[in-house]
N, C-alpha and C. Protein backbone atom coordinates (compact mmCIF):
# COMPACT_ATOMS: atom_id res chain seq x y z
N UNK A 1 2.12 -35.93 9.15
CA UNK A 1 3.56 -35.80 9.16
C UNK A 1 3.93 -34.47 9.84
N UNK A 2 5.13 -34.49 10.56
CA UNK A 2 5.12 -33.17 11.52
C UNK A 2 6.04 -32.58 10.94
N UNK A 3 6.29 -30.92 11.06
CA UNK A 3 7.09 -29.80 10.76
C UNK A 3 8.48 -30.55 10.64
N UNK A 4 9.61 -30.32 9.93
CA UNK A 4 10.89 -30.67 10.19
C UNK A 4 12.22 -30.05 10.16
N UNK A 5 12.94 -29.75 10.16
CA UNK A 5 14.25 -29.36 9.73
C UNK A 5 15.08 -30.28 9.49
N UNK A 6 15.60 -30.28 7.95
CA UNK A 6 16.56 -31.26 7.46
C UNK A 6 17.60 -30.97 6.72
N UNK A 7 18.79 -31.41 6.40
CA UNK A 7 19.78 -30.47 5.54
C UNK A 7 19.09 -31.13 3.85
N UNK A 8 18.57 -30.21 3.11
CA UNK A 8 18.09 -30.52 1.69
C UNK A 8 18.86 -31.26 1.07
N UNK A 9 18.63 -32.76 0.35
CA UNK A 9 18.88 -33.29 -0.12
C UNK A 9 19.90 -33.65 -1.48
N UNK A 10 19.27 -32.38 -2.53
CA UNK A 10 19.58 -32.69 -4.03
C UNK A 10 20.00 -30.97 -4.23
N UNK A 11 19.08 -30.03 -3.69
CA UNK A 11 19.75 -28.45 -4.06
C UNK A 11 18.93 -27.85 -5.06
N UNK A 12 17.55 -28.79 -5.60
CA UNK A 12 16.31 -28.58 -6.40
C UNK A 12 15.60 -28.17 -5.85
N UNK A 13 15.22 -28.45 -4.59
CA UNK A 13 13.48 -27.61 -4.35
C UNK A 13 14.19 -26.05 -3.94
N UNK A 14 13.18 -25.21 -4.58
CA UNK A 14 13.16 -24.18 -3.99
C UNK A 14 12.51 -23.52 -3.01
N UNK A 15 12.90 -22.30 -2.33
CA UNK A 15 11.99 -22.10 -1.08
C UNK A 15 11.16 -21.26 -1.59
N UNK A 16 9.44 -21.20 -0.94
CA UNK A 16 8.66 -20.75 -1.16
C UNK A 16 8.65 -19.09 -0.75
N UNK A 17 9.37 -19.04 0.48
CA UNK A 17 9.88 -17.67 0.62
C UNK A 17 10.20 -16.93 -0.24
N UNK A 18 11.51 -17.18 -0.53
CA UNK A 18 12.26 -15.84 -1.61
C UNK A 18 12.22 -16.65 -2.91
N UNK A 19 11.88 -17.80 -3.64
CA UNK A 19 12.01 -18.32 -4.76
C UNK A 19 13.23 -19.09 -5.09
N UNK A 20 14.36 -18.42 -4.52
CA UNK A 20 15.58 -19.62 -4.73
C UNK A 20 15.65 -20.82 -4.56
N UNK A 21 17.11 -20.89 -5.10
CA UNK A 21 17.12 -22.79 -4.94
C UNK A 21 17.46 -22.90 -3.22
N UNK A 22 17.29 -23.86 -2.84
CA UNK A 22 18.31 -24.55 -1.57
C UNK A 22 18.98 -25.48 -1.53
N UNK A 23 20.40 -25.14 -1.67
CA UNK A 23 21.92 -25.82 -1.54
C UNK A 23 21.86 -27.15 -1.01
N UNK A 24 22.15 -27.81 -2.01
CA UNK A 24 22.07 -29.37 -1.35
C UNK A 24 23.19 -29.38 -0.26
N UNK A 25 23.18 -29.78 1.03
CA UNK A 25 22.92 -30.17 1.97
C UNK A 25 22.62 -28.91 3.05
N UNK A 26 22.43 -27.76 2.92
CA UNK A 26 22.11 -26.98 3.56
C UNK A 26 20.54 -27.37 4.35
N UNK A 27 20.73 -26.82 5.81
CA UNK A 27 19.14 -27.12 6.66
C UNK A 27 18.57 -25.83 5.86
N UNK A 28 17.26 -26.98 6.15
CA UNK A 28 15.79 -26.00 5.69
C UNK A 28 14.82 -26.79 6.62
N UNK A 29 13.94 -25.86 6.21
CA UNK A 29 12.13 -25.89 6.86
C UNK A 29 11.40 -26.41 6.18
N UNK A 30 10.99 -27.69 6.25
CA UNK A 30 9.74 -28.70 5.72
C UNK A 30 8.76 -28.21 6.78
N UNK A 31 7.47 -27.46 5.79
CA UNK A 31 6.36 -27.34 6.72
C UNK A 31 5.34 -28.03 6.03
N UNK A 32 4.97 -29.26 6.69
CA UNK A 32 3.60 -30.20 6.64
C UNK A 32 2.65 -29.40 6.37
N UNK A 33 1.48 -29.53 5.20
CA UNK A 33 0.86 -28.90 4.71
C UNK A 33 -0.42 -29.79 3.94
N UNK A 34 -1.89 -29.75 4.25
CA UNK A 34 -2.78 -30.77 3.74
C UNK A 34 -2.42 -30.87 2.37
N UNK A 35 -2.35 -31.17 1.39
CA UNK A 35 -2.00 -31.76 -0.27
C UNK A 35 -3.71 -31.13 -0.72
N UNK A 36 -3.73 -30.45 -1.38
CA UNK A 36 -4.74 -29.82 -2.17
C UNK A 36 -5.13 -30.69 -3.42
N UNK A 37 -4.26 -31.48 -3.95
CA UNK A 37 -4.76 -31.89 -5.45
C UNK A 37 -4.67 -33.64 -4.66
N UNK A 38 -4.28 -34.26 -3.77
CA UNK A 38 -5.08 -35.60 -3.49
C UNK A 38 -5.30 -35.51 -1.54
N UNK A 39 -5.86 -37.09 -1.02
CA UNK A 39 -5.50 -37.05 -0.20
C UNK A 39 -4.19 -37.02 0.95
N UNK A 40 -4.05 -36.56 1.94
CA UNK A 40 -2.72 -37.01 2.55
C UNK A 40 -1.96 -35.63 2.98
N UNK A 41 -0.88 -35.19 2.73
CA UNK A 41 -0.18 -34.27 2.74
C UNK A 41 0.92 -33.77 2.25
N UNK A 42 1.61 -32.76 2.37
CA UNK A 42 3.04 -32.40 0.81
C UNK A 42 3.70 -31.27 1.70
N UNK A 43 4.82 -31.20 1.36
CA UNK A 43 5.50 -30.25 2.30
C UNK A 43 6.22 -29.54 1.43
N UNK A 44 6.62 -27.91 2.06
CA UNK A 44 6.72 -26.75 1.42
C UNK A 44 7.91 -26.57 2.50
N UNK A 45 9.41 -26.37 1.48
CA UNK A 45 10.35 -26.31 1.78
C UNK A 45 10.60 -24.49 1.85
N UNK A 46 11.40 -24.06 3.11
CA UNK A 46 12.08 -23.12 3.11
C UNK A 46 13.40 -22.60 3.98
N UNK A 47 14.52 -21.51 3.15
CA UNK A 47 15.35 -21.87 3.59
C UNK A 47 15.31 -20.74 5.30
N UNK A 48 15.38 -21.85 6.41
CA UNK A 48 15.50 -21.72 7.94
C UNK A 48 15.41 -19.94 7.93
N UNK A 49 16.03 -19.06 7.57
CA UNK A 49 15.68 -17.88 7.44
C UNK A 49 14.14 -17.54 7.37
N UNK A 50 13.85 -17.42 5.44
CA UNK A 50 12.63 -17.31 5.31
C UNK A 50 11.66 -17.71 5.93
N UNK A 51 11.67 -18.92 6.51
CA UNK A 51 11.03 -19.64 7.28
C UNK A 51 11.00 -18.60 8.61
N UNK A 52 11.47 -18.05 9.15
CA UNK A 52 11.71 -17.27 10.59
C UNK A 52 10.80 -16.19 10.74
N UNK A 53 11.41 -15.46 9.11
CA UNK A 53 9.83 -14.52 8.69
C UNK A 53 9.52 -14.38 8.40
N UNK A 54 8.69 -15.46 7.53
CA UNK A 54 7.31 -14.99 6.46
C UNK A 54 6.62 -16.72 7.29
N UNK A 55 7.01 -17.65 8.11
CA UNK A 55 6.45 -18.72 8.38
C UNK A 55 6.26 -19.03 9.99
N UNK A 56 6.40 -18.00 10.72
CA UNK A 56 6.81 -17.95 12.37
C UNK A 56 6.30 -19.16 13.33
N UNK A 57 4.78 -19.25 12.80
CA UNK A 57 4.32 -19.87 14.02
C UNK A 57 4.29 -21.63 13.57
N UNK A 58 4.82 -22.15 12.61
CA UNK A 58 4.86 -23.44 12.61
C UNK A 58 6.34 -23.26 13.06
N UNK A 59 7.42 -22.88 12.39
CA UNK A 59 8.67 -22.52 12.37
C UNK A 59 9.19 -22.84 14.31
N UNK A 60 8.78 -21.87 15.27
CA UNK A 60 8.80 -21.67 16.21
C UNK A 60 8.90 -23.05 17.03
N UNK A 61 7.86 -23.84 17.46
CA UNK A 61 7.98 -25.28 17.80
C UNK A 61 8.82 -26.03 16.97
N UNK A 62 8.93 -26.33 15.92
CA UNK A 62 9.98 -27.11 15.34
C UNK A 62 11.32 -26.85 16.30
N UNK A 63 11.75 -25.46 15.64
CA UNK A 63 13.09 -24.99 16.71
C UNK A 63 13.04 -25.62 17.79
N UNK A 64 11.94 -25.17 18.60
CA UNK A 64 12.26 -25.18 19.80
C UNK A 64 12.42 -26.32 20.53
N UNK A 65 11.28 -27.15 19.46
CA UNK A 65 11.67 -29.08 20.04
C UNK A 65 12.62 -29.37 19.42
N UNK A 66 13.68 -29.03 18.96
CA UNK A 66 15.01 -29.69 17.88
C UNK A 66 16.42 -29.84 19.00
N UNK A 67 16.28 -31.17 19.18
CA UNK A 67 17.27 -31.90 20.30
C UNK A 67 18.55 -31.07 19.65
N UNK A 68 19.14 -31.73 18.70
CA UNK A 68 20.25 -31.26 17.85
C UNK A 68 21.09 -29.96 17.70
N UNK A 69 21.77 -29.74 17.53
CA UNK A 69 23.02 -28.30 17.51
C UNK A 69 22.05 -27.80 16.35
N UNK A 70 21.59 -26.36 16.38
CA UNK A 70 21.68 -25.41 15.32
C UNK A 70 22.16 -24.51 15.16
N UNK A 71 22.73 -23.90 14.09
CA UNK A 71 23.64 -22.31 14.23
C UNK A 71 22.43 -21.45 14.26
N UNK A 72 22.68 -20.42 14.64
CA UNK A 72 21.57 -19.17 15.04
C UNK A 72 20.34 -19.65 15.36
N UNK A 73 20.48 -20.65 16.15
CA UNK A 73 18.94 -20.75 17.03
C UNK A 73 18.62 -19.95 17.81
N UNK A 74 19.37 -19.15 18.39
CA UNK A 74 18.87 -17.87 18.94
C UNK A 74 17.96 -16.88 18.43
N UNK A 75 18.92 -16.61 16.97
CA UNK A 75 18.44 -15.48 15.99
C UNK A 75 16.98 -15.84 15.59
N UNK A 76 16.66 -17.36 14.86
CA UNK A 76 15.83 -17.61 14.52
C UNK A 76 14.52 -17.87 15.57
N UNK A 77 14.62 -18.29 16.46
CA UNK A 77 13.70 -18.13 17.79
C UNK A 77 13.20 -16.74 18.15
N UNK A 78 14.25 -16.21 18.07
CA UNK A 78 13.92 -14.68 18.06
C UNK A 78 13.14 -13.29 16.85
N UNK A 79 13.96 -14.10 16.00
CA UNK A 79 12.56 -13.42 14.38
C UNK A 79 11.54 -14.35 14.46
N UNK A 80 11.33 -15.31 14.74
CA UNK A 80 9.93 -16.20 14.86
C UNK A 80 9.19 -15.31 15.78
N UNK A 81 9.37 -15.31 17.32
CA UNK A 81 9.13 -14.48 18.00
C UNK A 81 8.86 -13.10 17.80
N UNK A 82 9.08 -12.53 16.78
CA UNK A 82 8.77 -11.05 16.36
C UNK A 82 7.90 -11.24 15.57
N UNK A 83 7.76 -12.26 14.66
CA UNK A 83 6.68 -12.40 13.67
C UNK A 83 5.42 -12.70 14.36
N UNK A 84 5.36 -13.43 15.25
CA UNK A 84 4.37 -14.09 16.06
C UNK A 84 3.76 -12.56 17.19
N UNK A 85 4.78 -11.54 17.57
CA UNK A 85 4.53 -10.47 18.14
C UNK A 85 3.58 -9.17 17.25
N UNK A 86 4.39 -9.54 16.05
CA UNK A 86 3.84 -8.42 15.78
C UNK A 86 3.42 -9.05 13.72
N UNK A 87 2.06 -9.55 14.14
CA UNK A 87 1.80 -10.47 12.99
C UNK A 87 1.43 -9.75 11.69
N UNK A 88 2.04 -8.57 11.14
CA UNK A 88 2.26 -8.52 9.81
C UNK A 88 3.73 -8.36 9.41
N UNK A 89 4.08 -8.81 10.42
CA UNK A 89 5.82 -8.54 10.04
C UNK A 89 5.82 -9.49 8.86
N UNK A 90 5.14 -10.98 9.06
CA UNK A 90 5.35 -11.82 8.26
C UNK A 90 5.17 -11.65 6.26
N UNK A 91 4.24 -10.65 5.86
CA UNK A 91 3.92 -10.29 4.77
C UNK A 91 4.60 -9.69 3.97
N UNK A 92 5.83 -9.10 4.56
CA UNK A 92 7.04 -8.52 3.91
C UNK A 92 7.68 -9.20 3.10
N UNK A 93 7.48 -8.37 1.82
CA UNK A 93 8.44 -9.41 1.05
C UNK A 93 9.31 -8.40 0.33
N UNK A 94 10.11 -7.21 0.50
CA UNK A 94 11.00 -6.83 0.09
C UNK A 94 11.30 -5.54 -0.32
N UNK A 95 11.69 -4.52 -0.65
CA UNK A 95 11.32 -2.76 -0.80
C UNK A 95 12.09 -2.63 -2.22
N UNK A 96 11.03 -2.08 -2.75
CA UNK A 96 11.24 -1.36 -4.56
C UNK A 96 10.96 -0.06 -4.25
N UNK A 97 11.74 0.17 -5.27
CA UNK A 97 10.96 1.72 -5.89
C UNK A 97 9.85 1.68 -6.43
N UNK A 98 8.64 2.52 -6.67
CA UNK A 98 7.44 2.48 -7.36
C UNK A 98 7.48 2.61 -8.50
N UNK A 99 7.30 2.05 -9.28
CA UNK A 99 7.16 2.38 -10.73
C UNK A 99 6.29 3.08 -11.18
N UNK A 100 5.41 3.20 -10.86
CA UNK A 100 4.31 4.73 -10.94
C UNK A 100 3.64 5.17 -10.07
N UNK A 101 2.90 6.04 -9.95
CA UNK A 101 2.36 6.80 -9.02
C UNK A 101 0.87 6.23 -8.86
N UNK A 102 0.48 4.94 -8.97
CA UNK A 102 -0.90 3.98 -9.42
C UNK A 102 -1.25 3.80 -7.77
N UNK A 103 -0.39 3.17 -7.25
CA UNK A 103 -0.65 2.05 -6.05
C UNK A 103 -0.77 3.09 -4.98
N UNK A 104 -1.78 2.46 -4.12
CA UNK A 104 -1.87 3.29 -2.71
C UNK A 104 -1.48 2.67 -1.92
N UNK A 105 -1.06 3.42 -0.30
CA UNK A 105 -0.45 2.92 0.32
C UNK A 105 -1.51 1.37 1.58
N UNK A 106 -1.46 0.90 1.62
CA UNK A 106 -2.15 -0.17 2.93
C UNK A 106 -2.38 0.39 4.16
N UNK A 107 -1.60 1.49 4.68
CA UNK A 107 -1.62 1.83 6.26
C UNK A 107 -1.99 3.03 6.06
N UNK A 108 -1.60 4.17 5.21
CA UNK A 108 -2.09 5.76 5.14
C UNK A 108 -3.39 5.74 4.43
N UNK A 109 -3.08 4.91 2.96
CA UNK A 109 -4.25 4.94 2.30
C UNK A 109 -4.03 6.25 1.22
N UNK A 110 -3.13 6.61 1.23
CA UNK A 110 -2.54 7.62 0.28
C UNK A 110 -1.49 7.08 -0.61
N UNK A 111 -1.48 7.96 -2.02
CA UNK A 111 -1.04 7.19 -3.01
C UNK A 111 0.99 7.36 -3.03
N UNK A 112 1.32 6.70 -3.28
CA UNK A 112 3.04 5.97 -3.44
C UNK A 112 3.11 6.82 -4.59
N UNK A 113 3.63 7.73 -4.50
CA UNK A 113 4.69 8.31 -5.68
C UNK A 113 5.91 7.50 -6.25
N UNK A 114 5.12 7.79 -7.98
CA UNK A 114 6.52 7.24 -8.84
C UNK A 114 8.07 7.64 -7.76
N UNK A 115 8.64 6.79 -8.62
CA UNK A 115 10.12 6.94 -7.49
C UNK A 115 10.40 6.41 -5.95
N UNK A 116 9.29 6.36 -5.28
CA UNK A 116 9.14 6.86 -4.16
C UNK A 116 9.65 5.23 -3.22
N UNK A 117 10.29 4.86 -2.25
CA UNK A 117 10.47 3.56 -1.74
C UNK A 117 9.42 2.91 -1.03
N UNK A 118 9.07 2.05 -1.31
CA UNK A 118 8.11 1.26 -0.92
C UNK A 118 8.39 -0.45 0.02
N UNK A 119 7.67 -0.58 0.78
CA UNK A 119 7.34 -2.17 1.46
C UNK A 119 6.86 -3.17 0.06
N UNK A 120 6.77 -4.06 -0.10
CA UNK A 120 6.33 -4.91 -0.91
C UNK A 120 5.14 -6.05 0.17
N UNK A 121 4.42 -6.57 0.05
CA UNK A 121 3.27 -7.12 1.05
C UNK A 121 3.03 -8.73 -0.16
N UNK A 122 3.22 -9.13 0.86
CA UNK A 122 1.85 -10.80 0.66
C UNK A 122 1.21 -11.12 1.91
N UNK A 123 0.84 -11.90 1.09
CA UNK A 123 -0.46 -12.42 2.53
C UNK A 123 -0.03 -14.13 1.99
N UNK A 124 -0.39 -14.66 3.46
CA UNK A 124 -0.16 -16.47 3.22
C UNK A 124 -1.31 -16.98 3.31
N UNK A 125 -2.11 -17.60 2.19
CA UNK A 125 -3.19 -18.56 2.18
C UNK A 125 -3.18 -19.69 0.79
N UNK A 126 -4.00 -20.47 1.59
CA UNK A 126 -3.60 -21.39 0.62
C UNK A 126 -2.21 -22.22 0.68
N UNK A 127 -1.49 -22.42 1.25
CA UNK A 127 -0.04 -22.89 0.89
C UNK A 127 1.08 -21.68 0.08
N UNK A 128 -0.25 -20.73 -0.23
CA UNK A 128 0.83 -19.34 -1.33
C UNK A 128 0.78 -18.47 -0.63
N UNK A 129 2.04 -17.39 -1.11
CA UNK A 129 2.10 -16.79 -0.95
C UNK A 129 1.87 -15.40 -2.05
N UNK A 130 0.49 -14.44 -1.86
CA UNK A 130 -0.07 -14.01 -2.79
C UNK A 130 -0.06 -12.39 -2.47
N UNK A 131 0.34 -11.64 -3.53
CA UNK A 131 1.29 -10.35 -3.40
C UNK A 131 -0.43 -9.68 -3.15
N UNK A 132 -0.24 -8.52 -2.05
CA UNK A 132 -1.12 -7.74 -1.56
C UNK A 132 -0.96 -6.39 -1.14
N UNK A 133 -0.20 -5.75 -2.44
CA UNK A 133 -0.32 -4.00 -2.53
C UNK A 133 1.30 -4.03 -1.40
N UNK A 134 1.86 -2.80 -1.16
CA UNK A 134 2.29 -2.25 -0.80
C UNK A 134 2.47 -1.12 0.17
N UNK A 135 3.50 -0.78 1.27
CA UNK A 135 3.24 0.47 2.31
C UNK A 135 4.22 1.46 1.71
N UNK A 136 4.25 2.53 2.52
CA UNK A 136 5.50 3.38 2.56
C UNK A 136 6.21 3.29 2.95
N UNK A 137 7.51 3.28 3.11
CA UNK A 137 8.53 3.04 4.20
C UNK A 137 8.24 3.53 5.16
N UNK A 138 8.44 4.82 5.39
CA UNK A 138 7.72 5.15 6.90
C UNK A 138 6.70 4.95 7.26
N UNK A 139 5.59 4.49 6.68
CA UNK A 139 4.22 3.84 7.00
C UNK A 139 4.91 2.45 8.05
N UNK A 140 6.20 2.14 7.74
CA UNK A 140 6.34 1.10 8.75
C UNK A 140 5.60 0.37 10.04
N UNK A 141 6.14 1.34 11.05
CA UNK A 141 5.48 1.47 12.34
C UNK A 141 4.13 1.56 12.31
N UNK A 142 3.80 2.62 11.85
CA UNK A 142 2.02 1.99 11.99
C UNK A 142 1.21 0.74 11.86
N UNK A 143 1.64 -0.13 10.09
CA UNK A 143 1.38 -1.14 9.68
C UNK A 143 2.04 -2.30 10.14
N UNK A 144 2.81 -2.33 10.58
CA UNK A 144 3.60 -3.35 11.45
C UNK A 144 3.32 -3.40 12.93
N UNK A 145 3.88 -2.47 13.35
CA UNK A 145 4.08 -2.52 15.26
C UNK A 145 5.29 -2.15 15.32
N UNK A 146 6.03 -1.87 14.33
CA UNK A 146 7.94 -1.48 14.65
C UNK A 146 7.97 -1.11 13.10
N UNK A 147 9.44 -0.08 13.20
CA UNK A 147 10.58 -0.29 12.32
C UNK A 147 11.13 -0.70 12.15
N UNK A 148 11.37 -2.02 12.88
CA UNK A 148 13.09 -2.61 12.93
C UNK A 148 12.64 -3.76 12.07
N UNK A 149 12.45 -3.57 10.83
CA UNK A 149 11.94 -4.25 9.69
C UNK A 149 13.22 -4.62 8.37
N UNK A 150 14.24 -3.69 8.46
CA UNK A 150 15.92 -3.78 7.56
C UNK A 150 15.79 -4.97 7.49
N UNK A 151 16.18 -5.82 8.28
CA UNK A 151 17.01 -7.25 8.34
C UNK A 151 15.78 -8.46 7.10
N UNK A 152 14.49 -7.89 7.25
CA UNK A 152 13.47 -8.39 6.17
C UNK A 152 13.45 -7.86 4.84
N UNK A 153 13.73 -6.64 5.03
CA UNK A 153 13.76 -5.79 3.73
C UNK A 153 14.55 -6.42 2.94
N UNK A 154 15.94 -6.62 3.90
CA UNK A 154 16.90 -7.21 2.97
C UNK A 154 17.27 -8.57 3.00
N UNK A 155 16.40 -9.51 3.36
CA UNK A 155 15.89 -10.84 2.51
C UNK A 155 15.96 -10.97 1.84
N UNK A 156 14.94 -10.24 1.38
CA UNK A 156 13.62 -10.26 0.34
C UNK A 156 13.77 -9.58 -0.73
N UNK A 157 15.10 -8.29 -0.69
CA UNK A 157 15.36 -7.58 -1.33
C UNK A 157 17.14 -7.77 -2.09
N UNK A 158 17.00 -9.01 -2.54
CA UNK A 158 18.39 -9.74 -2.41
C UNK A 158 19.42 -8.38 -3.66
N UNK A 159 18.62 -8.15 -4.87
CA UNK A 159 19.30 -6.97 -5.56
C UNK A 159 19.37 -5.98 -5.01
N UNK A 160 18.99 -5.35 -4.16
CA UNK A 160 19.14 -3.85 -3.63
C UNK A 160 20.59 -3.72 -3.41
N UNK A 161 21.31 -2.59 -3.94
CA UNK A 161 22.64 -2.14 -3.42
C UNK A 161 22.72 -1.40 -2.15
N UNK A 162 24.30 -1.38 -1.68
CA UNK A 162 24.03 -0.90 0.30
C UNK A 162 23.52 0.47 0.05
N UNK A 163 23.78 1.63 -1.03
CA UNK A 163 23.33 2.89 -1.55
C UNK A 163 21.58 3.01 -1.26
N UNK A 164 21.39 1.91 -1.79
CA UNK A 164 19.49 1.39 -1.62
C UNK A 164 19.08 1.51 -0.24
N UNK A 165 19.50 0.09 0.45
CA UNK A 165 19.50 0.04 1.50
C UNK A 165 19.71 1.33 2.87
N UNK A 166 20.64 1.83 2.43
CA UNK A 166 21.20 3.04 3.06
C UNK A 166 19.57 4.09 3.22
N UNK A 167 19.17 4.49 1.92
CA UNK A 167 18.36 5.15 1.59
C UNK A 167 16.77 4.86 2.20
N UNK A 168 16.50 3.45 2.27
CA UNK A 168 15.31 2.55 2.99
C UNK A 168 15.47 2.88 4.55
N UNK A 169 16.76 2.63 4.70
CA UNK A 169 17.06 2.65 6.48
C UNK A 169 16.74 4.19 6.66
N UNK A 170 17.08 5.18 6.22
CA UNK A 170 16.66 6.61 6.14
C UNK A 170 15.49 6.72 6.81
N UNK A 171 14.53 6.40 5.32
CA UNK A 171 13.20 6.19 5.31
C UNK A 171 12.37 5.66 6.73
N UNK A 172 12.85 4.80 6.77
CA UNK A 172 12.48 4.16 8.36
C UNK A 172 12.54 5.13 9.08
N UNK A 173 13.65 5.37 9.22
CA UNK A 173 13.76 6.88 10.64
C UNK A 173 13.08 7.70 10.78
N UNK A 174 12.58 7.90 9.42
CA UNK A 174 11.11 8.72 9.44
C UNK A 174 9.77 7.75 10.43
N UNK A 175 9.87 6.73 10.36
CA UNK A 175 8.62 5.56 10.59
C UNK A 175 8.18 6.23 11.97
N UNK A 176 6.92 6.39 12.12
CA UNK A 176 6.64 6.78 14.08
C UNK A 176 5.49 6.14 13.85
N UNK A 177 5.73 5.78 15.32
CA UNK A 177 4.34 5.03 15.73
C UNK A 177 2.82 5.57 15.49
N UNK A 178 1.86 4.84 15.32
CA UNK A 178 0.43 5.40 15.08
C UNK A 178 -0.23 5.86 16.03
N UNK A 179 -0.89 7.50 15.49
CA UNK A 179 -0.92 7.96 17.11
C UNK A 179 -2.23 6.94 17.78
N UNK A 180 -2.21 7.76 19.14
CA UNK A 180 -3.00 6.46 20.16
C UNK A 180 -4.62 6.80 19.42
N UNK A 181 -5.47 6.52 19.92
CA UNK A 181 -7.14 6.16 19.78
C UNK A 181 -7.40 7.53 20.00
N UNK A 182 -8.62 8.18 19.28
CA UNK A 182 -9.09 9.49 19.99
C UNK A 182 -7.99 10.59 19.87
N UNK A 183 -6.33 10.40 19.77
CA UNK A 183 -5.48 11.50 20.17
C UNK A 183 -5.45 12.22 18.23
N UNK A 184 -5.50 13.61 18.41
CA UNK A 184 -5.42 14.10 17.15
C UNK A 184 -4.09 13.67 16.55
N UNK A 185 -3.67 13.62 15.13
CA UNK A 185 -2.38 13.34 14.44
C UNK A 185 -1.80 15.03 14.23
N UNK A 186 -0.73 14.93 14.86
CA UNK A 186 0.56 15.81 14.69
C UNK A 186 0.31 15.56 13.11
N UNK A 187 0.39 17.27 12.44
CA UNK A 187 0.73 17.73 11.35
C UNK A 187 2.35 17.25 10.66
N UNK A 188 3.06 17.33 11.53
CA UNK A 188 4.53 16.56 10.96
C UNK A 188 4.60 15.59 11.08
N UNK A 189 3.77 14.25 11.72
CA UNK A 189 3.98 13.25 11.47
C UNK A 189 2.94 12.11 10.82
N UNK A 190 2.38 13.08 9.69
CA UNK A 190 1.67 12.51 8.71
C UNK A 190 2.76 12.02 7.73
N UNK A 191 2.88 10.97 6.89
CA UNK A 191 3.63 10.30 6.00
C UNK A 191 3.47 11.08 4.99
N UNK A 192 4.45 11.28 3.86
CA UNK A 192 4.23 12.03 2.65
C UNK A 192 4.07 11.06 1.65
């Protein structure tokens, strides 16, 4: 059975992305998926967003073969396209504060201070999506390939207030690229 986009039916399944429901008749992303507990196959609904970035490269052909009018087929062609560019964009799942000073970071490898704003990470296997530690905010760019990561943050980060947000986007501005191969690291642009 192939990838689909359909407007959801009943407003029960939820998307595997962010956990919510999806609005009966709102379009979503049926992605065809082998069925683990018999033969055949089972599909894993998400809503056309999530689907853009945490699901890019099935996501991508669907769009792009879809005869039919979609709203923001641009947008979504285009975060598919970034996920597919720069392939951990997809693992983002949303920015907290740390709750203690336990967790280290994925890209520095240095530890996340209580308080301190953080990336949230999964990885996709299996059909799941299975939580895998955390970056720094400005660890961005290194662990990614970019900063221009906001528009995921705040997915994924559906409670954050604009005060939050405000404060994350900050953070970013700090984000610089990882220096090149062989070149020593600038003292100021080590992550704290």
């Amino acid at each position: 059975m192939p990838h689909l986009i359909q407007p959801a039916t009943t407003g029960r399944a939820k998307c595997r992305g962010c956990g919510e429901a999806i609005t009966a008749g709102a379009l979503r992303f049926g992605e065809s998926v082998p069925n683990p507990f018999a033969d055949g196959e089972t599909t894993h609904w998400f809503h056309l967003d999530c689907a853009a970035y945490k699901r890019p490269e099935p996501l991508l052909p669907t769009v792009e073969g879809r005869t039919e009018p979609l709203d923001d087929r641009e947008r979504l062609v285009s975060e598919a396209r970034r996920g597919i560019e720069h392939p951990r964009l997809p693992r983002i799942n949303g920015a907290e504060r740390a709750p203690s000073g336990r967790a280290e970071c994925r890209s520095c490898r240095r530890p996340i201070g209580k308080g301190e704003w953080r990336i949230a990470l999964v990885f996709y296997e299996d059909g799941r999506f299975a939580p895998s530690g955390s970056i720094h905010v400005p660890c961005s760019h290194a662990y990614f390939g970019t900063s221009d990561v906001l528009a995921r943050v705040r997915r994924f980060s559906p409670d954050l207030r604009d005060e939050d947000l405000k404060e994350v986007e900050a953070e970013l501005q700090r984000s610089t690229p990882p220096p090149e191969e062989g070149a020593a690291r600038a003292p100021d642009s080590d992550p704290e």
